[in-house]
C-alpha atoms as a PDB file:
ATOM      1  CA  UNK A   1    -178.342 -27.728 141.893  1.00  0.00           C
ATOM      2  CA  UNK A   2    -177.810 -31.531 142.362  1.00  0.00           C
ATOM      3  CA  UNK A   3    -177.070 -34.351 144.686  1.00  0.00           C
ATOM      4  CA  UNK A   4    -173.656 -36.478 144.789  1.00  0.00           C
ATOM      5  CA  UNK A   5    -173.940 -38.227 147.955  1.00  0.00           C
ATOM      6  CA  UNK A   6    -175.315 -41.003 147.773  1.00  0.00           C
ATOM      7  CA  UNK A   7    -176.744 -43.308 150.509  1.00  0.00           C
ATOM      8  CA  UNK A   8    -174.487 -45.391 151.528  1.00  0.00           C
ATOM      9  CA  UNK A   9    -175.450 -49.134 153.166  1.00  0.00           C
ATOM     10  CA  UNK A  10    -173.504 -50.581 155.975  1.00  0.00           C
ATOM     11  CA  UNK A  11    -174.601 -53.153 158.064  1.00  0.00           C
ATOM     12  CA  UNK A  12    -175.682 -52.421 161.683  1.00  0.00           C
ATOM     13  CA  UNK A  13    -173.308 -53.785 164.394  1.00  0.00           C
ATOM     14  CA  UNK A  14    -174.458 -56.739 166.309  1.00  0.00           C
ATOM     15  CA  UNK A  15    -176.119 -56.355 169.578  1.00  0.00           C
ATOM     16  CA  UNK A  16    -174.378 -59.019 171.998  1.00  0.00           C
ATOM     17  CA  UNK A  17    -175.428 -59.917 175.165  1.00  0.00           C
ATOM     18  CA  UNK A  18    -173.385 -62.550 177.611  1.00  0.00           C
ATOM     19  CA  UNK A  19    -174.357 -66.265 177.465  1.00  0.00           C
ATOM     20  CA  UNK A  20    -177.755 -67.497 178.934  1.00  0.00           C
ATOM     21  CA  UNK A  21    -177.290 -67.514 182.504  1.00  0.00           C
ATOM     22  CA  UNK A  22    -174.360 -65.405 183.332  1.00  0.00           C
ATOM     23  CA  UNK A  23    -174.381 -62.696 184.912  1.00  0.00           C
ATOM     24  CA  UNK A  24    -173.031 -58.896 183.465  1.00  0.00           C
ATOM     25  CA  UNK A  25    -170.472 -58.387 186.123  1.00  0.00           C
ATOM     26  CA  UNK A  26    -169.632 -60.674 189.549  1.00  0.00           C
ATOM     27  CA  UNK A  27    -171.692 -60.072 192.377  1.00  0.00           C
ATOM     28  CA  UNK A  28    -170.782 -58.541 194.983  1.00  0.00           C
ATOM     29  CA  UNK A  29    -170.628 -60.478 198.473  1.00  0.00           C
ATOM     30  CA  UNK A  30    -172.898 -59.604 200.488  1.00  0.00           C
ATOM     31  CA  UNK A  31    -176.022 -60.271 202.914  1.00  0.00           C
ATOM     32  CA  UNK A  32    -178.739 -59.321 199.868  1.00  0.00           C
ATOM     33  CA  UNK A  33    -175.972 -60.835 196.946  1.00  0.00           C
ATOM     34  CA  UNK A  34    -178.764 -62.991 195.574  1.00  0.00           C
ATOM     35  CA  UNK A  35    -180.702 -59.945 195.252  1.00  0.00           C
ATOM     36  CA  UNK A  36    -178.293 -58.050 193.507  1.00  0.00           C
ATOM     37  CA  UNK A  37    -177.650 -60.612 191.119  1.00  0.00           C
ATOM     38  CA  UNK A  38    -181.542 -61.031 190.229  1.00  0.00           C
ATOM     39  CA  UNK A  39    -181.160 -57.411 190.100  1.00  0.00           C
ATOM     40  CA  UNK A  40    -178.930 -56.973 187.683  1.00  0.00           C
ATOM     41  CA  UNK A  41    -179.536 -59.808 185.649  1.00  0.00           C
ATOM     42  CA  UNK A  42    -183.002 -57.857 185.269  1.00  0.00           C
ATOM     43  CA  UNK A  43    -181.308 -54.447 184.344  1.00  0.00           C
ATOM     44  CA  UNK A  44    -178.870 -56.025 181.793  1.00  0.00           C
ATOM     45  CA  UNK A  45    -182.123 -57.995 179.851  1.00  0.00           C
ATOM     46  CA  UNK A  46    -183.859 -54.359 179.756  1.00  0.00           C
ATOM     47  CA  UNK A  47    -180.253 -52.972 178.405  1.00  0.00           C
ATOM     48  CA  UNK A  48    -180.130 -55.540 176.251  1.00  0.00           C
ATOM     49  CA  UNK A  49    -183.935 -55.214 175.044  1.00  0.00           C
ATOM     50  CA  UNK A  50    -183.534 -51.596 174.434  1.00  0.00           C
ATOM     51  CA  UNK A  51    -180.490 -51.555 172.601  1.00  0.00           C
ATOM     52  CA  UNK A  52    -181.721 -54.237 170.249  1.00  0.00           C
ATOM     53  CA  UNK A  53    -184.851 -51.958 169.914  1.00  0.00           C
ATOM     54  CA  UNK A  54    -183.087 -49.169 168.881  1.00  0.00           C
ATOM     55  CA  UNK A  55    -180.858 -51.347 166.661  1.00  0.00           C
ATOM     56  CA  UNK A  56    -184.221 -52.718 164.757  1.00  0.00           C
ATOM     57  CA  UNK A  57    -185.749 -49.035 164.915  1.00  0.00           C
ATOM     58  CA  UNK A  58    -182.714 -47.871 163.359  1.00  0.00           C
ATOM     59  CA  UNK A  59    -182.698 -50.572 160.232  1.00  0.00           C
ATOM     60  CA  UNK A  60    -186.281 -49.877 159.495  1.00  0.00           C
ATOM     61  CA  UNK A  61    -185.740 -46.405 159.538  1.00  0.00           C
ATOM     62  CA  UNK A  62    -182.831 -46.982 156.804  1.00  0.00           C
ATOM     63  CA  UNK A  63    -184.889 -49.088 154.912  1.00  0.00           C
ATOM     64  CA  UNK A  64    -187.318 -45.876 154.608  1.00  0.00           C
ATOM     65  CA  UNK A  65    -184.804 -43.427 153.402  1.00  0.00           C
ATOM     66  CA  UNK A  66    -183.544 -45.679 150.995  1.00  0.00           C
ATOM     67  CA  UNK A  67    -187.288 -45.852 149.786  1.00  0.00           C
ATOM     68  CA  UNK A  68    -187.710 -42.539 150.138  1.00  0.00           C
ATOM     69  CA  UNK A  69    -188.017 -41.950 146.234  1.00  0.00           C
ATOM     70  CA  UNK A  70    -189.935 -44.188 145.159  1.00  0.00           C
ATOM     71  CA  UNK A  71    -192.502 -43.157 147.406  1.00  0.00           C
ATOM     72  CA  UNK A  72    -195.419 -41.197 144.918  1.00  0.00           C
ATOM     73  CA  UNK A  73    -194.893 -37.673 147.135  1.00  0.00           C
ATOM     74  CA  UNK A  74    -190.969 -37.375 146.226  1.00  0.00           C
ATOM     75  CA  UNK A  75    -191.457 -38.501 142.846  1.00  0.00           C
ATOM     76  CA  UNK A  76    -190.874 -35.894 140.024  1.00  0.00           C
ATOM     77  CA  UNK A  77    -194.251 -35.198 139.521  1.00  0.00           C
ATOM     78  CA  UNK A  78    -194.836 -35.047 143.067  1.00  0.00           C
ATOM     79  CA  UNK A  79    -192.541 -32.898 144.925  1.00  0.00           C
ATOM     80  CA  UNK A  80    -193.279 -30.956 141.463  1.00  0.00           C
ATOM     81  CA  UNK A  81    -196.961 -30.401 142.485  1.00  0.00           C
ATOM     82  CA  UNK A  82    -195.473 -29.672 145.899  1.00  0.00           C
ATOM     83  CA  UNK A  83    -193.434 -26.742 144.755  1.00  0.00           C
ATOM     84  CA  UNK A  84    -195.967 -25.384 142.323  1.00  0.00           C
ATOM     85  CA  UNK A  85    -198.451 -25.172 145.671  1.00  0.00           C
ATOM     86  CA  UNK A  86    -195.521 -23.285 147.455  1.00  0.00           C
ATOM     87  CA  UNK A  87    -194.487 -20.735 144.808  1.00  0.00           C
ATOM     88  CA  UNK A  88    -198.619 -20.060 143.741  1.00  0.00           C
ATOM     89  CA  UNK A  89    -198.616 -18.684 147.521  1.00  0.00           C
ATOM     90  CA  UNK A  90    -196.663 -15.530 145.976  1.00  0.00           C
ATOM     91  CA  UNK A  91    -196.935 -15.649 142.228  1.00  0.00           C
ATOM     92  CA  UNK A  92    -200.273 -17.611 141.155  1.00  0.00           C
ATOM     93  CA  UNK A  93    -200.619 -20.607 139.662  1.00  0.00           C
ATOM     94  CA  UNK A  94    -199.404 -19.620 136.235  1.00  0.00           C
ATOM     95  CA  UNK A  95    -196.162 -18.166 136.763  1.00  0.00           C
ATOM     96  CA  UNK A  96    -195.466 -21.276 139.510  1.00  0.00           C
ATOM     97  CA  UNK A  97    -196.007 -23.336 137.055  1.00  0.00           C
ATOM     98  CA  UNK A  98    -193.739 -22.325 134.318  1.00  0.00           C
ATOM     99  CA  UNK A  99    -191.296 -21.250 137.169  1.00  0.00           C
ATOM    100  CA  UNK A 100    -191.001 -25.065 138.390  1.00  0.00           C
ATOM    101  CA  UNK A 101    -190.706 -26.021 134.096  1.00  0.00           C
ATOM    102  CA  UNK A 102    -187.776 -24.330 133.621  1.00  0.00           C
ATOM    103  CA  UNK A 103    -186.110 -25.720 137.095  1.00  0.00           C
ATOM    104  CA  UNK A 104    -186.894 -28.932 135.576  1.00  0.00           C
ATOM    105  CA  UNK A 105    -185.594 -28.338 132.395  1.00  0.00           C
ATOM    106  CA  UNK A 106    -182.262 -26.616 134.199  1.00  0.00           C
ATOM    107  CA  UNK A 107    -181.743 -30.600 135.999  1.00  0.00           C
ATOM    108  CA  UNK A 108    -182.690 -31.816 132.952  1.00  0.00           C
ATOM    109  CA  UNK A 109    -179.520 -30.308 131.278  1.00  0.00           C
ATOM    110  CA  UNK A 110    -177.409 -32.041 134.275  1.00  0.00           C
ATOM    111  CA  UNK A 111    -179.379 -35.302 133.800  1.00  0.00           C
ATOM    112  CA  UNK A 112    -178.421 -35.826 130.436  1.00  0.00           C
ATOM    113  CA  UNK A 113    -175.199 -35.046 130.660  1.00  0.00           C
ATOM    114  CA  UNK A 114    -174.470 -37.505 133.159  1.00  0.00           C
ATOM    115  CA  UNK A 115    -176.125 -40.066 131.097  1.00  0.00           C
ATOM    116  CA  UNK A 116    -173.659 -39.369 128.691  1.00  0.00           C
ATOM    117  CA  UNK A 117    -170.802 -39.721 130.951  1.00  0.00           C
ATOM    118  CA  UNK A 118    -171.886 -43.448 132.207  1.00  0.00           C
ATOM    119  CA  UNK A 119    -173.327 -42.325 135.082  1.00  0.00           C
ATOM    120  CA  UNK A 120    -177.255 -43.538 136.509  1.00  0.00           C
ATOM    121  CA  UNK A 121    -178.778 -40.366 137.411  1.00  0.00           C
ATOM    122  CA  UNK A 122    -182.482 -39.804 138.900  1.00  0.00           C
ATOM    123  CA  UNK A 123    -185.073 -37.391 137.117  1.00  0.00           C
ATOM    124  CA  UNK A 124    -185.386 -34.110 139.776  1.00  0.00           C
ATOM    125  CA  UNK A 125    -186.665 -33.977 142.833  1.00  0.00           C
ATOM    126  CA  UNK A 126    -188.290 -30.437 143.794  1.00  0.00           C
ATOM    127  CA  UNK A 127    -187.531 -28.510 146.712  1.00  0.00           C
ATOM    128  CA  UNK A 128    -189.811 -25.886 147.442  1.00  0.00           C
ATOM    129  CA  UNK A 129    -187.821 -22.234 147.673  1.00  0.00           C
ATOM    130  CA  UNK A 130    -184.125 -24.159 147.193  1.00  0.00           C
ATOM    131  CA  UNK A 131    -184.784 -25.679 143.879  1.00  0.00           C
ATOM    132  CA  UNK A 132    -184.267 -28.822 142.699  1.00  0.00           C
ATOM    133  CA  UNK A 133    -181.788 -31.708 143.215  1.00  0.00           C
ATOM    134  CA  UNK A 134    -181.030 -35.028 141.789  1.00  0.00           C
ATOM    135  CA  UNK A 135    -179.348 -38.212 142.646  1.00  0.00           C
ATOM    136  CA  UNK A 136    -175.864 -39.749 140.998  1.00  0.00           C
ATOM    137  CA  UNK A 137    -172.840 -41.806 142.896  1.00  0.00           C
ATOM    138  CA  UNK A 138    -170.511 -39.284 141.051  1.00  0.00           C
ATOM    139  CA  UNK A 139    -169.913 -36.366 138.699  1.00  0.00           C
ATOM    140  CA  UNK A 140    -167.731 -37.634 136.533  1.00  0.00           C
ATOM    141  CA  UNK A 141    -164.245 -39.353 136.345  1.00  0.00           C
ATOM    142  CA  UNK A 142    -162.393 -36.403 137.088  1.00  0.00           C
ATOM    143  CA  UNK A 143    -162.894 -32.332 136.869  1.00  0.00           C
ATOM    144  CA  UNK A 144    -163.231 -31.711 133.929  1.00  0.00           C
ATOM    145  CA  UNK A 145    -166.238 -34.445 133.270  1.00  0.00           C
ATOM    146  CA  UNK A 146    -167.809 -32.690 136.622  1.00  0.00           C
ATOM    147  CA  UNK A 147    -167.429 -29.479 135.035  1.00  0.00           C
ATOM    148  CA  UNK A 148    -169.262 -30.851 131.758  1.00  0.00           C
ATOM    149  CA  UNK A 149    -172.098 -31.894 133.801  1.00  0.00           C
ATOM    150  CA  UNK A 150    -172.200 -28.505 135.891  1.00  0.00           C
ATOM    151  CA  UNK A 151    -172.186 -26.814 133.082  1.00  0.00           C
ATOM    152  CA  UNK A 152    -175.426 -28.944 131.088  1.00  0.00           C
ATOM    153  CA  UNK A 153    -177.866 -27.078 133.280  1.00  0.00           C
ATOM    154  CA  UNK A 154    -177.701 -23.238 132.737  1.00  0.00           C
ATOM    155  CA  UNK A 155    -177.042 -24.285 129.095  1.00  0.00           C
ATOM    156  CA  UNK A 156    -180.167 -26.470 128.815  1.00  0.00           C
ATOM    157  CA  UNK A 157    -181.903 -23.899 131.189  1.00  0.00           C
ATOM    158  CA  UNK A 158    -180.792 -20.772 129.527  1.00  0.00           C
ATOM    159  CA  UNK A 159    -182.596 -22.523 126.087  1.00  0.00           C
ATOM    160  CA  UNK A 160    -185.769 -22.910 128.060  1.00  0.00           C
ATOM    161  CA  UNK A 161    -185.189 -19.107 129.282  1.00  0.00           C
ATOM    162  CA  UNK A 162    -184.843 -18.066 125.363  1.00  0.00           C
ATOM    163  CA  UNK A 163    -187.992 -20.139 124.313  1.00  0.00           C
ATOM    164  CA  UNK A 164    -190.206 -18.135 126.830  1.00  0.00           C
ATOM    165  CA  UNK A 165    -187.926 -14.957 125.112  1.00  0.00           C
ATOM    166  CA  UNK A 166    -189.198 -15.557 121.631  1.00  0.00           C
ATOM    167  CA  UNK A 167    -193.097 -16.413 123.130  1.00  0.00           C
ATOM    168  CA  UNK A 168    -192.922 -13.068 124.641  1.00  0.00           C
ATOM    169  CA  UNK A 169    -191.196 -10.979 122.242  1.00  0.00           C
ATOM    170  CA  UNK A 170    -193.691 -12.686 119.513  1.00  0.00           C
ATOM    171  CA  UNK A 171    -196.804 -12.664 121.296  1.00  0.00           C
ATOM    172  CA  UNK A 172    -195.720  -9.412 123.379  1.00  0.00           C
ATOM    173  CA  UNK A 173    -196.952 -11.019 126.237  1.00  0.00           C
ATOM    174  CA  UNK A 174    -195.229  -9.877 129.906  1.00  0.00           C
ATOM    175  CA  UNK A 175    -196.093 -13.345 131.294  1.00  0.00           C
ATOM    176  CA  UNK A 176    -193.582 -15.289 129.084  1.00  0.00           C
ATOM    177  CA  UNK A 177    -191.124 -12.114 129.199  1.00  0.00           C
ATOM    178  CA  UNK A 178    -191.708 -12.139 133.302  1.00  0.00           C
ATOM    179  CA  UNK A 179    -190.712 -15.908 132.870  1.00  0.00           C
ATOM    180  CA  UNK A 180    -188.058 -15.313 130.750  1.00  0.00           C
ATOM    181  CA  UNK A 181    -186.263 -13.503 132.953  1.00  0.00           C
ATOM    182  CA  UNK A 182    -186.549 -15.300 135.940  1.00  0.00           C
ATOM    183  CA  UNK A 183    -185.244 -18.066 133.513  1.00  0.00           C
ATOM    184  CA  UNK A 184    -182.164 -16.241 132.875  1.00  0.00           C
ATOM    185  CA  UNK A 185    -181.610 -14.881 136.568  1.00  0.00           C
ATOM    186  CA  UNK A 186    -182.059 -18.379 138.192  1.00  0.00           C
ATOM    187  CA  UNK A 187    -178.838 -20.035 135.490  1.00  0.00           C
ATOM    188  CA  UNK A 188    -177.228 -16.979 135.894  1.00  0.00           C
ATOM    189  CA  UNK A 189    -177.198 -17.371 139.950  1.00  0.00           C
ATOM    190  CA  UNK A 190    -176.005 -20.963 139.339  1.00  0.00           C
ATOM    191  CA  UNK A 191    -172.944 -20.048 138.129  1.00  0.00           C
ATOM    192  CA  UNK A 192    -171.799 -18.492 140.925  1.00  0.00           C
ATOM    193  CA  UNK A 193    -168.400 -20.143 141.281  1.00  0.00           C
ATOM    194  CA  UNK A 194    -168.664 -22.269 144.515  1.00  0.00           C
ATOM    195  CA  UNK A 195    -169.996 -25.601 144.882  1.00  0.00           C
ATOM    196  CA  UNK A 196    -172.316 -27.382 145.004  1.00  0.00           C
ATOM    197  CA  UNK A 197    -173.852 -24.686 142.396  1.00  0.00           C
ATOM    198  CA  UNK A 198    -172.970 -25.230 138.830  1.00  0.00           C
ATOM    199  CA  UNK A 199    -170.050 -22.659 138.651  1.00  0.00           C
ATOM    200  CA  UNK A 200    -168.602 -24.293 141.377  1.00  0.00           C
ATOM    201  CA  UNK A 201    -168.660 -27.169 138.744  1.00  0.00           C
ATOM    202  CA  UNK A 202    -166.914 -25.431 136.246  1.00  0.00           C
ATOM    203  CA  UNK A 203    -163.973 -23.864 138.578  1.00  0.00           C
ATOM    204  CA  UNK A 204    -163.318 -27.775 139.912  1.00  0.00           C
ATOM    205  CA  UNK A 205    -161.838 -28.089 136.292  1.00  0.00           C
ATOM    206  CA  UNK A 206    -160.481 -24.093 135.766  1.00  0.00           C
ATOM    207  CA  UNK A 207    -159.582 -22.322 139.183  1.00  0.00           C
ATOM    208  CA  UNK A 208    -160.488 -24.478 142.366  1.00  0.00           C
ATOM    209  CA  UNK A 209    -159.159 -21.298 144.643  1.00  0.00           C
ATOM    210  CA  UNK A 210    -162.142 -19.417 143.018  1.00  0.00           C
ATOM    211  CA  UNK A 211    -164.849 -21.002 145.425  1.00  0.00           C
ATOM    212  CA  UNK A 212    -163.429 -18.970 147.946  1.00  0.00           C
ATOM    213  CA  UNK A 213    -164.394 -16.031 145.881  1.00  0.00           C
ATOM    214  CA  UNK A 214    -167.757 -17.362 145.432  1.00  0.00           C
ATOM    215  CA  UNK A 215    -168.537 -18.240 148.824  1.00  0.00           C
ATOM    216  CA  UNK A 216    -167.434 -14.776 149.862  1.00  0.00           C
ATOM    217  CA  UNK A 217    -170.086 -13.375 147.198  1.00  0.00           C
ATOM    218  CA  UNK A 218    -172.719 -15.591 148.575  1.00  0.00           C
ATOM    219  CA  UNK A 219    -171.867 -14.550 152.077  1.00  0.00           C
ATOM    220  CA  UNK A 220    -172.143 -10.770 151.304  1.00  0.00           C
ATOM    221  CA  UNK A 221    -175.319 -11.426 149.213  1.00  0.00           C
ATOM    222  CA  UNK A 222    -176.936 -12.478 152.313  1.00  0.00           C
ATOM    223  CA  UNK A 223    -175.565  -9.735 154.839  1.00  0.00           C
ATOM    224  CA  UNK A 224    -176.679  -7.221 152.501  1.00  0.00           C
ATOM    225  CA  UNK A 225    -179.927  -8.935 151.385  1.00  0.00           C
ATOM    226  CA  UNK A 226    -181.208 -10.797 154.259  1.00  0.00           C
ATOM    227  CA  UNK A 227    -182.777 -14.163 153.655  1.00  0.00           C
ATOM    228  CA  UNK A 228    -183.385 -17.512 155.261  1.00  0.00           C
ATOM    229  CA  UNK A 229    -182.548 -19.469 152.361  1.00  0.00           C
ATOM    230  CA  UNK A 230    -179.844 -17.707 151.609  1.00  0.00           C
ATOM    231  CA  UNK A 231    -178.641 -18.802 154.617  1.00  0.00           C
ATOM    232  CA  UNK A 232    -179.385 -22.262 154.334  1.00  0.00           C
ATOM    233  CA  UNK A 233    -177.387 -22.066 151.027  1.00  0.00           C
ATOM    234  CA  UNK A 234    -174.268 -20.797 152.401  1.00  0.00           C
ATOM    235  CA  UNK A 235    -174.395 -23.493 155.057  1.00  0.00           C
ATOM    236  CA  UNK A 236    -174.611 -26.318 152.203  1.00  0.00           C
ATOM    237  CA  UNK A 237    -171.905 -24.401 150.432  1.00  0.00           C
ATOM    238  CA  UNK A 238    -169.510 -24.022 153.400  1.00  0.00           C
ATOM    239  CA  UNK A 239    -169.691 -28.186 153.930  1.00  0.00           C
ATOM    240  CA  UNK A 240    -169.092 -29.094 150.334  1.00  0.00           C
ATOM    241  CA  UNK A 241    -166.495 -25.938 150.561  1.00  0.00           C
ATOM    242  CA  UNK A 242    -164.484 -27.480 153.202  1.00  0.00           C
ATOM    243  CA  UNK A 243    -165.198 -31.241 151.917  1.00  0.00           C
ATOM    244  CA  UNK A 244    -163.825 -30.405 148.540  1.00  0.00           C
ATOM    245  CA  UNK A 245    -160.830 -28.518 149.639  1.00  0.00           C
ATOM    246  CA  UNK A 246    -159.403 -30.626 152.411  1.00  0.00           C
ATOM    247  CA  UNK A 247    -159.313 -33.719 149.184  1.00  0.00           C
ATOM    248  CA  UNK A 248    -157.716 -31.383 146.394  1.00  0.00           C
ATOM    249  CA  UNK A 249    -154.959 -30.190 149.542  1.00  0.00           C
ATOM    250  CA  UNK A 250    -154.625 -33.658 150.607  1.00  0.00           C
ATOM    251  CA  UNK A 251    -152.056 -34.366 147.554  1.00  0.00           C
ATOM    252  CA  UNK A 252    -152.851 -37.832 147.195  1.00  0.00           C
ATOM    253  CA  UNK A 253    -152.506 -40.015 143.547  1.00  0.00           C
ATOM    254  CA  UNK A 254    -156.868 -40.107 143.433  1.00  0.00           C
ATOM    255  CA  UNK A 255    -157.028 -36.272 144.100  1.00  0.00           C
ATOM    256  CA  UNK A 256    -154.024 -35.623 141.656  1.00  0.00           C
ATOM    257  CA  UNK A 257    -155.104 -37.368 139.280  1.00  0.00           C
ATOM    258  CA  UNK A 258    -159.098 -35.841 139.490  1.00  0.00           C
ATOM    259  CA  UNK A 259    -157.946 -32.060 139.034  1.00  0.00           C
ATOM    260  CA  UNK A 260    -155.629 -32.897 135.884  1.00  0.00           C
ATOM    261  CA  UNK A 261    -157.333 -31.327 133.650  1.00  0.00           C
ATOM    262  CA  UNK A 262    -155.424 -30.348 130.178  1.00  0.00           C
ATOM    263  CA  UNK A 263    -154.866 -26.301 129.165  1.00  0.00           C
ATOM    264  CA  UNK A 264    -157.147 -26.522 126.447  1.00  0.00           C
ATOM    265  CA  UNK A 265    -159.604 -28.283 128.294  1.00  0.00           C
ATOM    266  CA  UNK A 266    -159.644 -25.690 130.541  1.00  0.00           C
ATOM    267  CA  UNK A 267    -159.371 -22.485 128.162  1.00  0.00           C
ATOM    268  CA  UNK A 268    -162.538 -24.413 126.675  1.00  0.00           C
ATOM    269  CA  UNK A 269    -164.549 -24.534 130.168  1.00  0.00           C
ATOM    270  CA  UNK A 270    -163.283 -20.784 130.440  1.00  0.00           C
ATOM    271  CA  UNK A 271    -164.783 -19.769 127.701  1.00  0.00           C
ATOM    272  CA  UNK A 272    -168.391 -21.865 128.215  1.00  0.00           C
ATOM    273  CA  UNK A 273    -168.630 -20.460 131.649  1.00  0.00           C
ATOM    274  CA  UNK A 274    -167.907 -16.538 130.721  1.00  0.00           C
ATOM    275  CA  UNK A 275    -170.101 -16.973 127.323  1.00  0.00           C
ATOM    276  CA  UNK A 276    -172.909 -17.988 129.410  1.00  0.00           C
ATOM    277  CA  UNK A 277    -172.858 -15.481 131.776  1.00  0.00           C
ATOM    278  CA  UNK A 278    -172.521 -13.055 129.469  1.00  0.00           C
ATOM    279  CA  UNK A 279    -175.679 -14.387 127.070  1.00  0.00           C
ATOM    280  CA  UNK A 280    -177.785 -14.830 130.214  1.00  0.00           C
ATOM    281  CA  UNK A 281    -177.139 -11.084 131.274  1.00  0.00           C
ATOM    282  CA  UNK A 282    -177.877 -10.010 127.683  1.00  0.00           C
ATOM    283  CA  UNK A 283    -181.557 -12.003 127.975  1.00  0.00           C
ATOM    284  CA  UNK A 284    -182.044 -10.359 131.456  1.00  0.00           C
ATOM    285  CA  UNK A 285    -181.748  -7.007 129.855  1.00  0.00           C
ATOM    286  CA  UNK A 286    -183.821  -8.086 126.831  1.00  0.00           C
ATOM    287  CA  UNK A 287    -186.464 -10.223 128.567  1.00  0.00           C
ATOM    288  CA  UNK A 288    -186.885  -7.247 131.613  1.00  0.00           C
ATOM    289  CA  UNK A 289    -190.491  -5.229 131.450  1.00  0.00           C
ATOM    290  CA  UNK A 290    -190.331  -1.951 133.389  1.00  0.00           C
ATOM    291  CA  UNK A 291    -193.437  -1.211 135.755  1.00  0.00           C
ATOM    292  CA  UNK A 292    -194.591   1.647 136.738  1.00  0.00           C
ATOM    293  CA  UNK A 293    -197.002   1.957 140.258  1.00  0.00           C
ATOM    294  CA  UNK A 294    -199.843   4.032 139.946  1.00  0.00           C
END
């Protein structure tokens, strides 16, 4: 799952404040008018004093986010650590480790490939329970480069899936098997077709009206299967969703020109997109250890 928004820098309006020695508005005529005046000469400094404290709280605070990743906790190997802490809480050390590997190798897949098309990406950035995400100004030229990039990651992560396969099939170890198929369930989800998840990527260049479909999965997943981050999900996907949509419908050259994508391009996509899914649910059945409770 990555990032395509970047942060954007605009300068902060100017706070201004009347001359030196006039007063905000004419006083009023009256027995206390001097009063009044000292009054609100007063009130319109501690206006002016507060707004221009907001103003300076509010550039320092962008200067923070903007050096939010270099800071050493959201680095890679950081937010890493971070998620390997929050995933141990249910699954031990181990497996949290070699869960947070293959999310990294997944992004890795999408960092690549946006290297390829031009395009300065970041290495990952780890969210505990949601994934991982990384930083570009853009997916691509146009659809079909977007759907190339969406695309990178469950192939790249569906190899890391099969390496654990062959570990576990070798060594006939359940650890790498259990990881295995984690490995192929996490790509697999990805490709649900609705952005910002990677099959969302791939129907930007094949069948935009599909992320309806997906959304409606996602939606259903989550009133039959009840979970907060599920729900946190659907909110990000409902955005982008409505984002996307209103600039493919707004028929402009830019947006005309972005989902032009050529019939063998997209027969090509097609055919990435339904081979995966169908190779990851093949290593889900292969990679899956019955249990028994005694």
């Amino acid at each position: 799952m990555e990032s395509d928004v970047p942060i954007e820098q605009s300068p902060l309006p100017r706070v201004m404040g009347p001359p030196p020695g006039q007063p905000l508005a004419p006083s009023v005529a009256s027995p206390f008018g001097g009063e009044r005046k000292s009054l609100r000469k007063r009130a319109g400094s501690i206006a002016a004093g507060v707004v221009a404290l907001v103003a300076k709280f509010a550039a320092q605070l962008k200067l923070l986010l903007l050096a939010l990743p270099k800071l050493k906790l959201l680095t890679t190997a950081g937010t890493a650590l971070v998620s390997v802490a929050a995933y141990s809480l249910f699954w031990g050390w181990s497996f949290a480790a070699g869960f947070v590997l293959l999310l990294f190798v997944h992004e890795m897949g999408h960092v690549i490939q946006l290297r390829r098309e031009g395009i300065r990406a970041s290495t990952p950035m780890f969210i505990p329970f949601l994934g991982a995400v990384i930083a570009a100004r853009s997916l691509g030229e146009n659809a079909l480069a977007e759907a190339r990039v969406g695309l990178a990651g469950p192939i790249l992560g569906s190899l890391g899936a099969l390496v654990c396969l062959i570990v576990g099939e070798t060594e006939g170890s359940h650890f790498f098997l259990a990881l295995a198929y984690v490995g192929f369930l996490i790509n697999l989800f990805n490709l649900i077709p609705v952005v910002p998840l990677d099959g969302g990527r791939a129907m930007a260049a094949m069948a935009p009206a599909l992320w309806f479909v997906g959304f409606g999965a996602i939606v259903a997943a989550t009133l039959l299967f009840p979970n907060p981050f599920m729900i946190i999900i659907i909110a990000f996907a409902g955005l982008d969703l409505w984002r996307r949509w209103q600039h493919r419908s707004s028929r402009t050259l830019e947006s005309a020109a972005y989902y032009r994508v050529p019939r063998a391009a997209r027969v090509a996509v097609a055919a990435v997109y339904v081979g995966l899914i169908v190779l990851l649910a093949v290593g889900m059945d292969a990679a899956y250890v019955s249990r028994t409770i005694s």
